[in-house]
Protein backbone atom coordinates (compact mmCIF):
# COMPACT_ATOMS: atom_id res chain seq x y z
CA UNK A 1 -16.78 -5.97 -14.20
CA UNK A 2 -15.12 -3.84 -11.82
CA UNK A 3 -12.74 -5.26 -9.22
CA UNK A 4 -10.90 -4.75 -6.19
CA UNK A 5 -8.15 -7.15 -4.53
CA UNK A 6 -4.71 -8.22 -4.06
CA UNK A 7 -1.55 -9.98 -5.89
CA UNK A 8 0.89 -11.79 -4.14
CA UNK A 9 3.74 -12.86 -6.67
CA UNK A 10 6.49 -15.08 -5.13
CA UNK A 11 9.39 -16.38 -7.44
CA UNK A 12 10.59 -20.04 -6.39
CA UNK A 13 14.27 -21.14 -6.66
CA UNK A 14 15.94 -17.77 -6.94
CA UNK A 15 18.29 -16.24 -4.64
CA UNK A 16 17.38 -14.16 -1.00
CA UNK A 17 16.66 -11.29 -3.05
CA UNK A 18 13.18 -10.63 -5.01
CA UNK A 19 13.83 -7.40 -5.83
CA UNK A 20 14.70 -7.91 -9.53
CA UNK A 21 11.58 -9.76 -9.83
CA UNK A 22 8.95 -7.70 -8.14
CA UNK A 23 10.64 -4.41 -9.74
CA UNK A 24 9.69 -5.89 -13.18
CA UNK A 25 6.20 -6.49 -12.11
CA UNK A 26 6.13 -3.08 -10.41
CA UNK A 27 7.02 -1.65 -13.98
CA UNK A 28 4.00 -4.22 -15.26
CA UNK A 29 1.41 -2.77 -12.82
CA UNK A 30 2.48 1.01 -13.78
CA UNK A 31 2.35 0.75 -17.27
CA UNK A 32 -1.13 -0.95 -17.47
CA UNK A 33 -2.70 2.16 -15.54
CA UNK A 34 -4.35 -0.50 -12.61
CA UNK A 35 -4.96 1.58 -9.57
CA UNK A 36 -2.29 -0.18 -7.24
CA UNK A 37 -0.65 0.28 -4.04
CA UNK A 38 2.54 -1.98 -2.98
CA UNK A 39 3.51 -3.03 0.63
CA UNK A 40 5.87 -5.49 1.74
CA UNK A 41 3.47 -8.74 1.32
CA UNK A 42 1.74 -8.07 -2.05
CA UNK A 43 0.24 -5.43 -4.10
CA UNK A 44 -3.54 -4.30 -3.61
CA UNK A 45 -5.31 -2.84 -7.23
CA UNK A 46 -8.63 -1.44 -8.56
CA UNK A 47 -9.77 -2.30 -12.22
CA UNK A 48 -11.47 -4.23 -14.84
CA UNK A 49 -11.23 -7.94 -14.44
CA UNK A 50 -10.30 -8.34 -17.83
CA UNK A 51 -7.27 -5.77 -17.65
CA UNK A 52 -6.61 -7.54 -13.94
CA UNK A 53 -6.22 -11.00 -15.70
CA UNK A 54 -3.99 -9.73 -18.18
CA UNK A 55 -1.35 -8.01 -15.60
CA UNK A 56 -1.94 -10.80 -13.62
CA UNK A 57 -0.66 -13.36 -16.77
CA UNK A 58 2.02 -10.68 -17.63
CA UNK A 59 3.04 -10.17 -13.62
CA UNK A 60 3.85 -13.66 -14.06
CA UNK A 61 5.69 -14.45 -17.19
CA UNK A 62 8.24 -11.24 -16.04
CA UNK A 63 9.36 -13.17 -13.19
CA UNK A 64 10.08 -16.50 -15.54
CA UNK A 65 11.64 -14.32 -18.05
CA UNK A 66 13.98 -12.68 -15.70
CA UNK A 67 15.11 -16.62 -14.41
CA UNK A 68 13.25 -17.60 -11.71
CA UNK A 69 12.58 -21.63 -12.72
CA UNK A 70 9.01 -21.29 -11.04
CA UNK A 71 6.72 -18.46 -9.92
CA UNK A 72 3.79 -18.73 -7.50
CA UNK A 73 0.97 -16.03 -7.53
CA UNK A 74 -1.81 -15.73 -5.12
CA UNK A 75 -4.87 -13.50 -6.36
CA UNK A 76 -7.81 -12.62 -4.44
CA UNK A 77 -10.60 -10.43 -6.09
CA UNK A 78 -13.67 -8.74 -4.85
CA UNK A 79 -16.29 -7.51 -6.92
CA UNK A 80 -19.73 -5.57 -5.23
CA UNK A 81 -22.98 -3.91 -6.69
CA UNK A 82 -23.73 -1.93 -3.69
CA UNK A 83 -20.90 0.52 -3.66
CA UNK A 84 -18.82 1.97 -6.42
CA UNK A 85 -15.08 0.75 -6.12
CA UNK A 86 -14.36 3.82 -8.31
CA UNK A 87 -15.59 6.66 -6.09
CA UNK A 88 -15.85 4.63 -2.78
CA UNK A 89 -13.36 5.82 -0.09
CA UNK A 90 -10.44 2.95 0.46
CA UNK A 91 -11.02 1.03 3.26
CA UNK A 92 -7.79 1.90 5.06
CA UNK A 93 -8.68 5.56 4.50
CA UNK A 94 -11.52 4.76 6.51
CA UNK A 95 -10.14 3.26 8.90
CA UNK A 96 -7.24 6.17 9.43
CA UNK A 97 -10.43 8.72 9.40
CA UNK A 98 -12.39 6.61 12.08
CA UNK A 99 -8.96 6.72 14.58
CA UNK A 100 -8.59 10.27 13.84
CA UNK A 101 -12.15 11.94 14.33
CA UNK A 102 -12.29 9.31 17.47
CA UNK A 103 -9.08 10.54 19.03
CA UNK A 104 -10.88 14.02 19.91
């Protein structure tokens, strides 16, 4: 099954600074070929669920291996039969098109 959604991985009694951790599970999310794109609250990816629950499980055991005593992740996943998440425009893409072609 196909999936779209979003990953929200927050390490709990570490320091100010995540950066450590969420570089390690940017370095997860590139190597397992996921369709992803970060921004400052989370990370939104395309792929199968049963590659998605693997990154997710491996997202998570980076940040305990690099020291944080206790990791929180917050997944949401999406799956539909009416469009094809594969070929189907992304939805801010739409969005940006809408604003543009309504601007003239």
């Amino acid at each position: 099954m196909y999936v779209s959604g979003e990953i929200q991985v927050v390490p709990i009694g570490t320091e100010a600074s995540f950066t450590r951790y969420i570089a390690g599970v940017k370095t997860i999310l590139e190597a397992s070929g996921l369709q992803h794109t970060m921004h400052d609250s989370g990370t939104n990816f395309q792929g199968e669920y049963a590659l998605v629950s693997k990154v997710v499980q491996q997202c998570m055991e980076s940040v305990l291996e690099n020291g944080a005593p206790r990791v929180l992740c917050y997944v949401k996943l999406g799956a539909r039969m009416d469009k094809n998440y594969q070929t189907e425009i992304p939805a801010a893409e739409k969005v940006a098109n809408y604003l543009h072609s309504s601007t003239k």
